[in-house]
Protein backbone atom coordinates (compact mmCIF):
# COMPACT_ATOMS: atom_id res chain seq x y z
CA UNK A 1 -33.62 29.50 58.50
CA UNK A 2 -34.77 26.24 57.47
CA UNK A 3 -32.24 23.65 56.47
CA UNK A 4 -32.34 22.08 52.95
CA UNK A 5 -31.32 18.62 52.10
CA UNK A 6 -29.28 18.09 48.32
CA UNK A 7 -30.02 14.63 46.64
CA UNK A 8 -27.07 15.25 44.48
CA UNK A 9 -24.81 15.88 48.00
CA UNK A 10 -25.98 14.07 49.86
CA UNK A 11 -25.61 16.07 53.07
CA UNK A 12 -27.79 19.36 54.79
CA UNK A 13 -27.39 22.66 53.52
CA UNK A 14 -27.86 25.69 55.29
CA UNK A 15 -27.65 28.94 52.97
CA UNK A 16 -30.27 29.52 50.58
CA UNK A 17 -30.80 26.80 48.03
CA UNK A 18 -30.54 29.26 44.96
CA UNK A 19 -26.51 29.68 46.71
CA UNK A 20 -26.11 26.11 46.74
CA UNK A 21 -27.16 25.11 43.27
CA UNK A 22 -24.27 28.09 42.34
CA UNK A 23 -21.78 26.32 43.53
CA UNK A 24 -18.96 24.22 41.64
CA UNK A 25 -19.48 21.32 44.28
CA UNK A 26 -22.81 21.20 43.83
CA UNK A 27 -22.45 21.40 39.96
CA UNK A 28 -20.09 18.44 39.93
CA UNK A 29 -22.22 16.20 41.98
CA UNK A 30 -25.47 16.34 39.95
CA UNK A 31 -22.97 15.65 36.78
CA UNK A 32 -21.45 12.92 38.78
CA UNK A 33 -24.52 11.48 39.92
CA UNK A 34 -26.25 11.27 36.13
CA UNK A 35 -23.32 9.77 34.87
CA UNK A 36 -23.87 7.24 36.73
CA UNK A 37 -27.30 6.25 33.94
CA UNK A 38 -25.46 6.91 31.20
CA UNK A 39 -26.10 4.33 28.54
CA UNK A 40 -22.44 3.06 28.59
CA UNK A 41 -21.72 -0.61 28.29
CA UNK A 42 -20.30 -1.68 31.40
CA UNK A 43 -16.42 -1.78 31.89
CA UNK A 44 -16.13 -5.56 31.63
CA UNK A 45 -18.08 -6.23 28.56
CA UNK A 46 -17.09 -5.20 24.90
CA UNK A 47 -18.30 -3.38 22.29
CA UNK A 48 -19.38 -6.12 20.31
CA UNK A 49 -21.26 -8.31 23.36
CA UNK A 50 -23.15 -4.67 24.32
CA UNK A 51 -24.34 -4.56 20.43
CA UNK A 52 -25.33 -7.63 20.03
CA UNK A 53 -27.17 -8.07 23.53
CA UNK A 54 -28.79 -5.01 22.14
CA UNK A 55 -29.72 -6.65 18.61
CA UNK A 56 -30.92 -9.48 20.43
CA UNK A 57 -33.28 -7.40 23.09
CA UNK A 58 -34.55 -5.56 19.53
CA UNK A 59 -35.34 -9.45 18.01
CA UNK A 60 -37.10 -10.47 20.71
CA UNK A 61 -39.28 -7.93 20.77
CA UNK A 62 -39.84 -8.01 17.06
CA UNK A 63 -40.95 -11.44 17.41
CA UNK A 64 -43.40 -11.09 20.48
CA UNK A 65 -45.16 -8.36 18.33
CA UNK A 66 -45.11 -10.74 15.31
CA UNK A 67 -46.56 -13.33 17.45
CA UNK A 68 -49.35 -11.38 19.08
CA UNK A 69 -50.19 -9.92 15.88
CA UNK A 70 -50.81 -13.87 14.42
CA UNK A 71 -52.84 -14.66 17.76
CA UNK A 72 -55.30 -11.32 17.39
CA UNK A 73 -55.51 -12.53 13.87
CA UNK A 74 -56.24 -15.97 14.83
CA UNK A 75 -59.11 -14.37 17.10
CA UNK A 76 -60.52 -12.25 14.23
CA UNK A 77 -60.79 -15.35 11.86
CA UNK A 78 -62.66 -17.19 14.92
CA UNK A 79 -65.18 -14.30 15.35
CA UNK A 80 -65.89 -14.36 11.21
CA UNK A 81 -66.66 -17.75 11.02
CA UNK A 82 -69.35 -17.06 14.00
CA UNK A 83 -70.98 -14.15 12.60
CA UNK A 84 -71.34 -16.06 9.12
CA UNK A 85 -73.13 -19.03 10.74
């Protein structure tokens, strides 16, 4: 019988994989190892610096769309005053 490798494990398994993913080991580990991207601020920042890094990120990006917005424009008003000459 083939072996079969577990990500979650990490480590060679030898019964059938449908057994495996059964198991309360295996269980934990996959809910231990997508903890791990939970959207959690880390341990050694607060509340408030996780917010407002995230109001910041959300500015930013406001303000790159607002800017590309006024260059497109900026293009579209070139190409007007061509076509009307």
């Amino acid at each position: 019988m083939p072996k079969y490798y577990c990500d979650y494990c990490d480590k060679w398994i030898q019964e059938t994989r449908k057994q495996h993913i059964l198991t309360e080991i295996h269980k934990k580990s996959k809910e231990n190892y997508y903890e791990q991207f939970d959207n959690k601020p880390a341990s050694g920042v607060t509340e408030w610096e996780y917010t407002k890094s995230h109001e910041e990120k959300i500015l930013e990006k406001y303000l790159q769309e607002k800017m590309w917005k006024n260059i497109y424009k900026h293009f579209q008003v070139g190409n007007q005053d061509k076509k009307q000459s």
